[in-house]
Protein backbone atom coordinates (compact mmCIF):
# COMPACT_ATOMS: atom_id res chain seq x y z
CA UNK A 1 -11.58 3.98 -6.61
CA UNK A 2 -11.29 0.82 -9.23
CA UNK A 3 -8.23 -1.39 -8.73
CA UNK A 4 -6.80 -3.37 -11.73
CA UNK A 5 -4.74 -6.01 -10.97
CA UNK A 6 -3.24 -6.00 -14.36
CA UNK A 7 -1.87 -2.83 -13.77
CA UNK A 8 -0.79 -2.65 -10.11
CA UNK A 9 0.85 -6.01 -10.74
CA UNK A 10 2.73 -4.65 -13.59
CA UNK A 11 5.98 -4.00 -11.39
CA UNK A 12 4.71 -7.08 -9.19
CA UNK A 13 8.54 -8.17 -8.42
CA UNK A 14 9.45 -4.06 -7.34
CA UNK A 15 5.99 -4.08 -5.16
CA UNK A 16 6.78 -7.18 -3.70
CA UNK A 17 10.02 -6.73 -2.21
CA UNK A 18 8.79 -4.61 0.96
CA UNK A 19 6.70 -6.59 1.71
CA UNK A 20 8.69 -9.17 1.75
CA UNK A 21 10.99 -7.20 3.62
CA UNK A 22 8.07 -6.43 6.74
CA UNK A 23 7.22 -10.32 6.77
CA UNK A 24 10.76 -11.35 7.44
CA UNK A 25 10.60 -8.84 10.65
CA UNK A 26 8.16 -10.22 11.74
CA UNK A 27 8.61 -11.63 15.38
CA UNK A 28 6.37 -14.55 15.32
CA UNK A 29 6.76 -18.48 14.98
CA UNK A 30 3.19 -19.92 14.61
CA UNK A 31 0.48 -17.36 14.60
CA UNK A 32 -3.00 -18.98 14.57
CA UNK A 33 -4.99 -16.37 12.96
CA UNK A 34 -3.49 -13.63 10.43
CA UNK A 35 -5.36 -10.84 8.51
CA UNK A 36 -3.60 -9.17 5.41
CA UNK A 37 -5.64 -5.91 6.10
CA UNK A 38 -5.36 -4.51 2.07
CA UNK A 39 -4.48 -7.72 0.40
CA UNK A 40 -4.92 -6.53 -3.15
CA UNK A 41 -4.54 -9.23 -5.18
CA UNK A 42 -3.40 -11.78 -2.58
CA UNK A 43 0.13 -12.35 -3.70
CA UNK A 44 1.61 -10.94 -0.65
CA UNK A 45 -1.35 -12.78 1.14
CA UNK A 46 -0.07 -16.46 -0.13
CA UNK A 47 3.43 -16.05 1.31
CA UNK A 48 1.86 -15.27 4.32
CA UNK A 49 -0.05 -18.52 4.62
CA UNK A 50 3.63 -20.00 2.80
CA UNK A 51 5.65 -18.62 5.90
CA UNK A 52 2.85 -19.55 8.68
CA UNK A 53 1.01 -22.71 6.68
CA UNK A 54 -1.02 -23.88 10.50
CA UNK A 55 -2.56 -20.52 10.59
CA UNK A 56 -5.73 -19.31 9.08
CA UNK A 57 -5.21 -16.58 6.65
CA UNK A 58 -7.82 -14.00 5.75
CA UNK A 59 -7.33 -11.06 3.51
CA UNK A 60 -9.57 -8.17 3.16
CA UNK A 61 -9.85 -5.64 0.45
CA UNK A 62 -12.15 -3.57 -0.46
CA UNK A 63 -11.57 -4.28 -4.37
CA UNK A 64 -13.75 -7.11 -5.88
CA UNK A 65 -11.75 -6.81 -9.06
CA UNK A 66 -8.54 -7.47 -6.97
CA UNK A 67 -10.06 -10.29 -4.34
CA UNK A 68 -11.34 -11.97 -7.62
CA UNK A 69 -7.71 -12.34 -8.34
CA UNK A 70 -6.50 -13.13 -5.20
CA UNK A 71 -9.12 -16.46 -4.67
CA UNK A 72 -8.49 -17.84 -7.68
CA UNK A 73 -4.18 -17.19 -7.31
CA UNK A 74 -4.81 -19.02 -3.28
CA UNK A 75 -7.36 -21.10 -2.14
CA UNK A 76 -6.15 -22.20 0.81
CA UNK A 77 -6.98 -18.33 2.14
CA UNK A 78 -10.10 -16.45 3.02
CA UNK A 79 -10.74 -13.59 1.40
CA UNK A 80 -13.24 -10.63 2.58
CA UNK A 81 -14.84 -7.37 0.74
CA UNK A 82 -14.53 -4.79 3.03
CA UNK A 83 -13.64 -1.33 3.77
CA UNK A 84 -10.33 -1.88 5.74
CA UNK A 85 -10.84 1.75 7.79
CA UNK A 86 -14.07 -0.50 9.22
CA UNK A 87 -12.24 -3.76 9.78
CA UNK A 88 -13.21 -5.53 12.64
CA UNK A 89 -12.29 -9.33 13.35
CA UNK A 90 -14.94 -11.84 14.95
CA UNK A 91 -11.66 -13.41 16.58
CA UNK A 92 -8.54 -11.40 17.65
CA UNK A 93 -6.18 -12.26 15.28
CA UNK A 94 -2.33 -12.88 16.04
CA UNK A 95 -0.78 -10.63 13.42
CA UNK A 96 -2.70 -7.78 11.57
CA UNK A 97 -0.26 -7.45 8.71
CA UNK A 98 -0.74 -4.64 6.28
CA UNK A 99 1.49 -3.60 3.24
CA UNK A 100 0.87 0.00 1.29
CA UNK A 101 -2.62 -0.04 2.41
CA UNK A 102 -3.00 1.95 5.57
CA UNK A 103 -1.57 5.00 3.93
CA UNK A 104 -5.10 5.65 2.16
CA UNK A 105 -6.49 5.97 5.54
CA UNK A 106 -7.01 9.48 7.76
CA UNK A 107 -7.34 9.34 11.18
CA UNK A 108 -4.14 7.33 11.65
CA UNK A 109 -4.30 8.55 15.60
CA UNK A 110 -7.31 6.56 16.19
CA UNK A 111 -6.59 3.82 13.75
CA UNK A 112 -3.25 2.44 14.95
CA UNK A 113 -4.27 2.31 18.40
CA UNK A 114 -7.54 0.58 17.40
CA UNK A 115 -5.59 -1.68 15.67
CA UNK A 116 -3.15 -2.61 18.23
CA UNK A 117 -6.39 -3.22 21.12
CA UNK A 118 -7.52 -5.75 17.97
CA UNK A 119 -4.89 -8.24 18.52
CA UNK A 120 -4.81 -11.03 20.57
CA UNK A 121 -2.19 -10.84 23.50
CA UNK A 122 1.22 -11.09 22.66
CA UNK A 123 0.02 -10.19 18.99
CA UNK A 124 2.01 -8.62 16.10
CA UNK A 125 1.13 -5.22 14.33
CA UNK A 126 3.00 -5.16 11.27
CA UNK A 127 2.87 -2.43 8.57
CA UNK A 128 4.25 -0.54 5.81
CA UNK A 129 3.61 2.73 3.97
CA UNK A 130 4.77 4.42 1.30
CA UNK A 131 6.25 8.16 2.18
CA UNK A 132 6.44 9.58 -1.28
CA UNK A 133 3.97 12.71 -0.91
CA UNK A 134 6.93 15.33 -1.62
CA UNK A 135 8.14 12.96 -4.23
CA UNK A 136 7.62 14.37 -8.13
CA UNK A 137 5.62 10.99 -8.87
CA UNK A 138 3.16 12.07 -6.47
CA UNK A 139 3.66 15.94 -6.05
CA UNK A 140 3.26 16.93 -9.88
CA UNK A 141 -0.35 14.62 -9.88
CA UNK A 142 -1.92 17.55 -7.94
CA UNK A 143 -0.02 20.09 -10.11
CA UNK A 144 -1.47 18.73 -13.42
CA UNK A 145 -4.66 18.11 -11.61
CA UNK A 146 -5.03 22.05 -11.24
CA UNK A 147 -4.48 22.60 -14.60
CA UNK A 148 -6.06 21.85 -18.03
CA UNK A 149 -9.66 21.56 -18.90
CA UNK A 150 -10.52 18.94 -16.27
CA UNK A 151 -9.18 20.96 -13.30
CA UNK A 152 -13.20 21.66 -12.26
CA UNK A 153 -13.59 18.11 -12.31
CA UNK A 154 -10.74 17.11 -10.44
CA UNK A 155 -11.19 19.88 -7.80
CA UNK A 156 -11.39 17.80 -4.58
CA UNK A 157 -9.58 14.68 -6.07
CA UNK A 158 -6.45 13.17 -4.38
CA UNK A 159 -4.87 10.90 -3.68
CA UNK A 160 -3.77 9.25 -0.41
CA UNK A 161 -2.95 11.45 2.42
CA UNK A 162 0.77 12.43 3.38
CA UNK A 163 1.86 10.04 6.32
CA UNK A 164 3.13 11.00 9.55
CA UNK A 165 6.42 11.66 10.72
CA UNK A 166 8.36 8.74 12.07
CA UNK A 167 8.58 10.04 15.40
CA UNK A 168 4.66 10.63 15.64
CA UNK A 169 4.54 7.23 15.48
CA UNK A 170 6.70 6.02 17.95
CA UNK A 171 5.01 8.49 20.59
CA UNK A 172 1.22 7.27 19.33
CA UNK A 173 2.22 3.50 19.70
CA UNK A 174 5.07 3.18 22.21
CA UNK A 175 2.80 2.98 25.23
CA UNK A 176 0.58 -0.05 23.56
CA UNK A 177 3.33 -1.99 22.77
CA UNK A 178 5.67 -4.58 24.51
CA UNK A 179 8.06 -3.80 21.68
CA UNK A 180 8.26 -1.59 18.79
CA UNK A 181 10.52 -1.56 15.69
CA UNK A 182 10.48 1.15 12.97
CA UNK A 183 12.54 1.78 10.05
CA UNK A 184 12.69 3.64 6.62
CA UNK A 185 14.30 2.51 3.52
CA UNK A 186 14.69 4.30 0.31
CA UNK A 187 14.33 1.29 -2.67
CA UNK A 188 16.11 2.48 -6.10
CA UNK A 189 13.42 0.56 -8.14
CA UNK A 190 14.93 0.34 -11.71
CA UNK A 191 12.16 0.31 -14.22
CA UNK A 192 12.23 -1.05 -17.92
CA UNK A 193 9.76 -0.12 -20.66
CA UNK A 194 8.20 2.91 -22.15
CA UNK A 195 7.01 5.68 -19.60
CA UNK A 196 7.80 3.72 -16.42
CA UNK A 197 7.17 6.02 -13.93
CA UNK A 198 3.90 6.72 -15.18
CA UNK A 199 3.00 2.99 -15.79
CA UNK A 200 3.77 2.48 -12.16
CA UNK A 201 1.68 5.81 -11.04
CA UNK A 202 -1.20 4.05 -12.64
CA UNK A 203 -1.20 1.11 -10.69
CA UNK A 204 -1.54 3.03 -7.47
CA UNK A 205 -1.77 6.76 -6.49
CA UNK A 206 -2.96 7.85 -10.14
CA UNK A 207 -5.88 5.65 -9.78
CA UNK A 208 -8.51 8.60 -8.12
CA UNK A 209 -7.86 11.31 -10.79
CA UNK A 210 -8.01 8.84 -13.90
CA UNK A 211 -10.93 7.35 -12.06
CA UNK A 212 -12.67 10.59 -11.73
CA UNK A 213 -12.04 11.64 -15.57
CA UNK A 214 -14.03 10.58 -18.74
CA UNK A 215 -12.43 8.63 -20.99
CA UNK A 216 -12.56 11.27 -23.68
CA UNK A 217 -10.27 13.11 -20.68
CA UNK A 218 -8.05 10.58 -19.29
CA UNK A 219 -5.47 10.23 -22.23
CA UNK A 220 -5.16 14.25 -22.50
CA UNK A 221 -4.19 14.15 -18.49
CA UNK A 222 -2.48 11.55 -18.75
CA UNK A 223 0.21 13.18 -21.24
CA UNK A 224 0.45 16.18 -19.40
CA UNK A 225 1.34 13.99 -16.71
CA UNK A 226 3.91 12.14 -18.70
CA UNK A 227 5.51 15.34 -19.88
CA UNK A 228 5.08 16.66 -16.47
CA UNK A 229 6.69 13.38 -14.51
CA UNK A 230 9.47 12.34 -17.19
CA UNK A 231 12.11 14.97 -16.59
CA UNK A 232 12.23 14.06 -12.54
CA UNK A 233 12.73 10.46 -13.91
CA UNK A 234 15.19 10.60 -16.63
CA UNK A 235 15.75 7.14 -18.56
CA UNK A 236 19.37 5.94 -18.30
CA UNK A 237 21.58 5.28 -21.10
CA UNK A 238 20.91 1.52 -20.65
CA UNK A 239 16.82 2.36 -20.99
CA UNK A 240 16.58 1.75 -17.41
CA UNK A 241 14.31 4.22 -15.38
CA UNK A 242 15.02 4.60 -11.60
CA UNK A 243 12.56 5.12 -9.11
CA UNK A 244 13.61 6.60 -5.45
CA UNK A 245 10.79 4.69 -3.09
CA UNK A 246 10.70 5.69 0.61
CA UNK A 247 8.90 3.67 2.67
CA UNK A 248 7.92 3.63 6.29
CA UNK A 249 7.68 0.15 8.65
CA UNK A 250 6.48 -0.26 12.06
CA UNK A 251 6.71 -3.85 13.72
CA UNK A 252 4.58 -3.46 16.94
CA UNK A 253 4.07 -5.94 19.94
CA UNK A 254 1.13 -5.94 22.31
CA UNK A 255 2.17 -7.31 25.96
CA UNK A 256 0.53 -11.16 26.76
């Protein structure tokens, strides 16, 4: 799947705030070693190293367009190509922080536990998903998918897989951890500009169909999408779109 930063970082400032939101639960005061497992384009990474400046800072991604942007945006980090489902440190890091990444991953019952036996003792887990696979931004991808003249070639395409339940995540972690905090929030992102909604499904989940199209494709599926997508997401009279967001967080401890 190709990342561009331009357009993920579009609706930077609406991306940014849970993230911000998952570092400031954080329950740590001078971590030593911190991975941003999915950095993107390292602006989430750089108020890491901001909050904890003593500690080394690595981010991995799996992007080069997107770790291009992210070492020239913050030095003072390491950055790593990588696929993040293969992650493995050379020293156990303190916190494994990870915003709207993990949610491309299967396999979240071996993952998260894998995770937490990755951190050093007393170590922080922190992470947050996106739960939006019911949601018409995501739900009517699939439906357009199936239809048109690229539906053979997008037979097999999707994008990332629904998360779990809440509760399947307390019972998969709650034994591993010292402590565990979880919590879902519902942003109202309100969107300015021209086809919003869609401009922010590019950035992120519409990136494996438009990927797997020719070009001569892509701007036919994309307005079917737009017609498709619009109604759910009605402009307001002031131009503004809004933009329900759920989104998962877990905060886990491992004991010293």
């Amino acid at each position: 799947m190709q990342w561009d930063p331009a357009i993920y970082l579009h609706y930077a400032d609406e991306r940014l705030r849970p993230a911000l939101d998952l570092l400031a639960r954080v329950p740590l005061t001078a971590p030593s070693r911190v991975v941003d497992l999915g950095c993107g384009a390292g602006n989430v990474t750089a108020l890491i190293k901001r909050r904890f400046p003593a500690a080394a800072v690595t981010g991995v991604d799996g992007s080069a367009p997107m770790l291009a942007r992210a070492r020239a945006a913050s030095p003072d980090c390491t950055f790593t190509q990588g696929d993040i489902a293969a992650w493995a440190p050379d020293e156990a890091p303190d916190l494994i922080y990870s915003n709207a990444a993990l949610h491309w991953l299967d396999g979240h019952e071996a993952l998260f536990p894998l995770l937490l036996g990755r951190l050093a003792p007393g170590g922080v887990l922190a992470v947050q998903m996106p739960v939006m696979h019911e949601a018409p931004i995501r739900a009517l991808q699939h439906k357009v998918a199936a239809q048109g003249p690229w539906a053979a070639r997008l037979a097999g395409v999707g994008s990332a897989p629904p998360v779990q339940p809440p509760a399947a995540y307390w019972d998969l972690l709650r034994s591993h951890c010292a402590a565990l905090d979880m919590w879902e929030t519902i942003y109202l992102h309100a969107l300015v500009g021209e086809d919003a909604v869609v401009q922010w499904a590019m950035g992120s989940s519409l990136r494996p169909f438009l990927d797997a199209l020719p070009p001569d494709q892509r701007e036919d599926f994309l307005a079917a999408y737009r017609a498709a997508v619009n109604p759910a997401y009605p402009r307001r009279p002031d131009g503004t779109t809004l933009l329900p967001f759920r989104r998962l967080f877990l905060v886990a401890t491992v004991p010293h």
